[in-house]
N, C-alpha and C. Protein backbone atom coordinates (compact mmCIF):
# COMPACT_ATOMS: atom_id res chain seq x y z
N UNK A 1 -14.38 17.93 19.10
CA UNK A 1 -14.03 18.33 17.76
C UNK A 1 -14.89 19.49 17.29
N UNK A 2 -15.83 19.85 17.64
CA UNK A 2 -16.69 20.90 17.40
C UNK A 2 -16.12 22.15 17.54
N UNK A 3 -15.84 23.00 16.66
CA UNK A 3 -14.86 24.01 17.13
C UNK A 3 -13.75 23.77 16.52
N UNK A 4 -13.15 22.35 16.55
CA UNK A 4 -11.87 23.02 15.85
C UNK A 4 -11.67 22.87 14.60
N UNK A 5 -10.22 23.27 14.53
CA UNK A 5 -10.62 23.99 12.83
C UNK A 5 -9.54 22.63 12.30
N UNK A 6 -10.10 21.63 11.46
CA UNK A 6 -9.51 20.39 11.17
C UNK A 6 -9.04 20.40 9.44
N UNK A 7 -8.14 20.60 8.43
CA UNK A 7 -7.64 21.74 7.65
C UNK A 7 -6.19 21.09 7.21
N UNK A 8 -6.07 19.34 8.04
CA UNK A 8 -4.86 18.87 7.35
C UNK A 8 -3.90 19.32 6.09
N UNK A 9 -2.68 19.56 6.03
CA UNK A 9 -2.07 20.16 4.68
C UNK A 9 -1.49 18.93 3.94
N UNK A 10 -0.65 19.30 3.24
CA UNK A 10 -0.62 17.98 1.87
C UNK A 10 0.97 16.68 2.93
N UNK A 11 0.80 17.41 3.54
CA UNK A 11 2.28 16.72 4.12
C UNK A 11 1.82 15.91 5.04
N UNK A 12 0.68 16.43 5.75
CA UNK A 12 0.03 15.74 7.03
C UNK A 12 -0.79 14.39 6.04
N UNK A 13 -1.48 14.68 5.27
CA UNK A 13 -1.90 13.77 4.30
C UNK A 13 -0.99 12.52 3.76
N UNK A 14 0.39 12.95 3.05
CA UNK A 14 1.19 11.99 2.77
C UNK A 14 1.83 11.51 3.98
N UNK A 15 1.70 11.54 5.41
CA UNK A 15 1.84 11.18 6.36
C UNK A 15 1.17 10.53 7.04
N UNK A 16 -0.15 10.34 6.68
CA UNK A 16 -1.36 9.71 7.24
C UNK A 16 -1.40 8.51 6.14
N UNK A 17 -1.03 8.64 4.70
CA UNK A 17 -1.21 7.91 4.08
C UNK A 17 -0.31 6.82 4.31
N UNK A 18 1.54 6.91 4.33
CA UNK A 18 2.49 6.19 4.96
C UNK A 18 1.95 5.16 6.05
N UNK A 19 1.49 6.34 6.95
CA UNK A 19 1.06 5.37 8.17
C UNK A 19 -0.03 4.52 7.70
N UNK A 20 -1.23 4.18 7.19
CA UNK A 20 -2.25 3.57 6.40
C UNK A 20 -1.73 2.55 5.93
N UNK A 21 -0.88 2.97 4.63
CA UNK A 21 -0.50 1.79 3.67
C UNK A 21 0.84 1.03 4.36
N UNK A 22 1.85 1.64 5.32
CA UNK A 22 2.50 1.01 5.05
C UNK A 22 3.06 0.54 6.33
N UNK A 23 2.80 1.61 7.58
CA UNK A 23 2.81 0.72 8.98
C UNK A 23 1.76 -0.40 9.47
N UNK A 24 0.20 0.02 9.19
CA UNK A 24 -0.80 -0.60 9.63
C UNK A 24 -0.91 -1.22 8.78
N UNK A 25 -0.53 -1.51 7.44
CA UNK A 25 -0.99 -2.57 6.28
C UNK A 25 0.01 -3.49 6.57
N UNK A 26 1.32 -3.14 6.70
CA UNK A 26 2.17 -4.11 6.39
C UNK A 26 2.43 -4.96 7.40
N UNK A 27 2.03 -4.20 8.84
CA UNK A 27 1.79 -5.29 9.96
C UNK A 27 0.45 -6.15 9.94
N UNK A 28 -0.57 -5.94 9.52
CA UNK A 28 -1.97 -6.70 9.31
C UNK A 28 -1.70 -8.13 8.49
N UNK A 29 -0.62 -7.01 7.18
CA UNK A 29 -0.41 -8.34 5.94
C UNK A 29 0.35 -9.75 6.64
N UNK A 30 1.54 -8.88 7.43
CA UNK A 30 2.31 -10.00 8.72
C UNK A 30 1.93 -10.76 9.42
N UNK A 31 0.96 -10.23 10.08
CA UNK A 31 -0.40 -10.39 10.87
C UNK A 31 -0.96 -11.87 9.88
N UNK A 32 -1.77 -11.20 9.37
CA UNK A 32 -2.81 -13.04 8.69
C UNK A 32 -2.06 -13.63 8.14
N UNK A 33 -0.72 -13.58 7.13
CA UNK A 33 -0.02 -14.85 6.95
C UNK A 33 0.28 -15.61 8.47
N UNK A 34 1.04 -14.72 9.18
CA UNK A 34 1.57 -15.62 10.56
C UNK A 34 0.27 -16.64 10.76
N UNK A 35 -0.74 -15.92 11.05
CA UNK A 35 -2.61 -16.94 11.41
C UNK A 35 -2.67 -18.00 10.42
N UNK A 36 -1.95 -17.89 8.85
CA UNK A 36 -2.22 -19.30 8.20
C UNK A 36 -1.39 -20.14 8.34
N UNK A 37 -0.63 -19.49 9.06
CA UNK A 37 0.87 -20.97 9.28
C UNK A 37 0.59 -21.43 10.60
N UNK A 38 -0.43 -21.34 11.34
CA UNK A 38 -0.50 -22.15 12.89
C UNK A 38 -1.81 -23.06 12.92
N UNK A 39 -2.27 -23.30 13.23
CA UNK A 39 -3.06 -24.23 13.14
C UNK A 39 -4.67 -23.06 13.62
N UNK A 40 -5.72 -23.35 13.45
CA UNK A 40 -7.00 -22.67 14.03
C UNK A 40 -6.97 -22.43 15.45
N UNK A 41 -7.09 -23.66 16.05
CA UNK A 41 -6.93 -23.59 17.85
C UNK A 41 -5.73 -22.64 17.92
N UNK A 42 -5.06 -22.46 17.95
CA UNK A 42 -3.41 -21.35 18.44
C UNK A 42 -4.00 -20.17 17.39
N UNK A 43 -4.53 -19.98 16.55
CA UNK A 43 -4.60 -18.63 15.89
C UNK A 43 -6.13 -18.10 16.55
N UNK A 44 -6.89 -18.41 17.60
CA UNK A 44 -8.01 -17.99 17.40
C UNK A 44 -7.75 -17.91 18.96
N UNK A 45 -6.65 -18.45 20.10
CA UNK A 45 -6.14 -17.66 21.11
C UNK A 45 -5.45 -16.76 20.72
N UNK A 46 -4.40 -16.48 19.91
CA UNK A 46 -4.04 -15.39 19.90
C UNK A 46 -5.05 -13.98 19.34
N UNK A 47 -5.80 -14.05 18.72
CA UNK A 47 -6.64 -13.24 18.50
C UNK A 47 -7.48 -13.10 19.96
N UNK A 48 -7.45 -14.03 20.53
CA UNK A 48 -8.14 -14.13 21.96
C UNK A 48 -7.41 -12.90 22.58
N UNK A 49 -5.49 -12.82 22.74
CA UNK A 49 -4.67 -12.83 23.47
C UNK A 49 -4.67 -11.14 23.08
N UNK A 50 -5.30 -10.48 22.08
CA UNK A 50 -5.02 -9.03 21.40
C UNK A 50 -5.43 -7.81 22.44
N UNK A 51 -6.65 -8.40 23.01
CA UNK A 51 -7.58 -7.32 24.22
C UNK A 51 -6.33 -7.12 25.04
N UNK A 52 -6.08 -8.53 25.14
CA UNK A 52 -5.51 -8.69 27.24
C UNK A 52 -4.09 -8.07 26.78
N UNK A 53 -3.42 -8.54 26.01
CA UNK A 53 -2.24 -7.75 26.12
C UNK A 53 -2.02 -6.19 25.48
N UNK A 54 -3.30 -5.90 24.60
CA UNK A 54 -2.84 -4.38 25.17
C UNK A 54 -3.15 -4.05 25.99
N UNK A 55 -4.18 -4.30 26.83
CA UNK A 55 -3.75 -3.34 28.20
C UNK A 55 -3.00 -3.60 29.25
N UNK A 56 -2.20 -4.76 28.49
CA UNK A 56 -1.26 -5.22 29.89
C UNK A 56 0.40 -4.08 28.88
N UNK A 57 0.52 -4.00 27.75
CA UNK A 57 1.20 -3.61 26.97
C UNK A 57 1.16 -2.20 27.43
N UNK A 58 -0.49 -1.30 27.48
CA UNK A 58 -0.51 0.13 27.78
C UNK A 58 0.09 -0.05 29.27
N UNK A 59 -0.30 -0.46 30.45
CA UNK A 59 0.47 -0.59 31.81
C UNK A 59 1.63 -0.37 32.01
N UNK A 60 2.51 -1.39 30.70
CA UNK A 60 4.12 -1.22 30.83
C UNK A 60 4.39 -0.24 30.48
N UNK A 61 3.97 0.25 29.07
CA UNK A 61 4.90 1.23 28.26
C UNK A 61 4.31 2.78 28.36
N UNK A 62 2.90 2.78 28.70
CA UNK A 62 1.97 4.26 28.55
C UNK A 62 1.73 4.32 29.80
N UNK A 63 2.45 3.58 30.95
CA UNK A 63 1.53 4.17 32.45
C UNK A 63 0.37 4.40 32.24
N UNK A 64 -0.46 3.75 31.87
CA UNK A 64 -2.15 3.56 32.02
C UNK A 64 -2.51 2.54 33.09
N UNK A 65 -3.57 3.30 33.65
CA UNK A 65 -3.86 2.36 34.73
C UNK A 65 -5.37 1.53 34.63
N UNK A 66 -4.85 0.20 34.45
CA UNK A 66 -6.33 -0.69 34.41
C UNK A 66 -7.25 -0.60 35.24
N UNK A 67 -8.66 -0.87 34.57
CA UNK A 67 -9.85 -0.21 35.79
C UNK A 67 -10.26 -1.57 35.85
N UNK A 68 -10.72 -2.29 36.66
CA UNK A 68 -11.50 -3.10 37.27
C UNK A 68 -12.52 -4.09 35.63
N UNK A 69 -12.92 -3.14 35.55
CA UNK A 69 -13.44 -3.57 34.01
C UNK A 69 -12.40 -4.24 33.12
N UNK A 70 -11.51 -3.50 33.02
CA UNK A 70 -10.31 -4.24 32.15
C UNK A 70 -9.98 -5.32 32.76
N UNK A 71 -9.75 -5.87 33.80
CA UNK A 71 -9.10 -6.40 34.71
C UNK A 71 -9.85 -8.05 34.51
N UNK A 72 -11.22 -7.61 34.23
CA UNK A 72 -12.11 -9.17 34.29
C UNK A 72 -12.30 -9.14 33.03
N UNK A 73 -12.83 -8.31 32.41
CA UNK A 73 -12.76 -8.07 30.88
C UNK A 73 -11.39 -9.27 30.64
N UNK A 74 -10.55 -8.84 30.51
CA UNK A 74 -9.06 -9.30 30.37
C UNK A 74 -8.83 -10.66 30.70
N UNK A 75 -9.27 -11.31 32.09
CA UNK A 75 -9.53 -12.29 32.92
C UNK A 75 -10.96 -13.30 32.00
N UNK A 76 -11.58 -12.60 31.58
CA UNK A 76 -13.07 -13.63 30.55
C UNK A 76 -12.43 -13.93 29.07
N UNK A 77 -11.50 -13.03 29.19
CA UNK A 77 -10.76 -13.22 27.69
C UNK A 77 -10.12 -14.31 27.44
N UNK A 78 -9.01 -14.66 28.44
CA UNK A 78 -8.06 -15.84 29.12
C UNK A 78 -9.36 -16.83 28.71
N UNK A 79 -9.60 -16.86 30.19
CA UNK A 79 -10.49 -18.09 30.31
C UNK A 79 -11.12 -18.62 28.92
N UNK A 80 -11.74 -17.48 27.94
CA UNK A 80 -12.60 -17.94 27.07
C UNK A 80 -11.60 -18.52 26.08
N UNK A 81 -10.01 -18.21 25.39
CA UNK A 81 -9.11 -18.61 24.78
C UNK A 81 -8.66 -20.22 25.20
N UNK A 82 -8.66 -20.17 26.48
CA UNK A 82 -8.53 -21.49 27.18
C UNK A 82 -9.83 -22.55 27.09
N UNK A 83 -10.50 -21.91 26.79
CA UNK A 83 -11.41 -22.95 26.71
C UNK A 83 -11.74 -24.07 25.18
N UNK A 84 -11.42 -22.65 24.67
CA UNK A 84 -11.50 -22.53 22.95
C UNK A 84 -10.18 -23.72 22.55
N UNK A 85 -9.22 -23.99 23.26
CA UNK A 85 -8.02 -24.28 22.43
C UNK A 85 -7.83 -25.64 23.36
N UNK A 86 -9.17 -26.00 24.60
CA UNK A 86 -8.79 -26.85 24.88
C UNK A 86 -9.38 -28.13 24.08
N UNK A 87 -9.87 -27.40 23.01
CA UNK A 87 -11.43 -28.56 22.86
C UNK A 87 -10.84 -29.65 21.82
């Protein structure tokens, strides 16, 4: 970023704002009601489940390729959700 010349205009602004309030808010707002209608154990794997499936999500749809890190990363995630929801 050093160098470039960053100078957003009023359109890029009310476009950033849209996206703010009303893609990323309104899925978040979707988001924690869904978490109060399930019980703790099932809402605290799926928050488990957020890592592992985006990068299983970037694989499908962005051809990104998982590194080894992701891979167990992803794999400690599982396990640790499973452990969490067996108790």
């Amino acid at each position: 970023m050093i160098g470039t010349d960053f100078s957003p205009d009023l359109a890029s602004w009310i476009l950033l704002l849209v996206l703010g309030v009303f893609n990323t808010g309104f899925a978040v707002t979707l988001y924690l009601k869904g978490l109060g209608m399930v019980k703790a154990q099932k809402a605290v794997v799926f928050t488990y489940l957020e890592p592992a499936s985006a990068v299983l999500f970037g694989f499908l749809f962005l051809a990104q390729q998982p590194t080894p890190f992701m891979l167990v990363g992803g794999f400690l995630i599982l396990v640790a959700g499973y452990i969490v929801a067996s108790r």
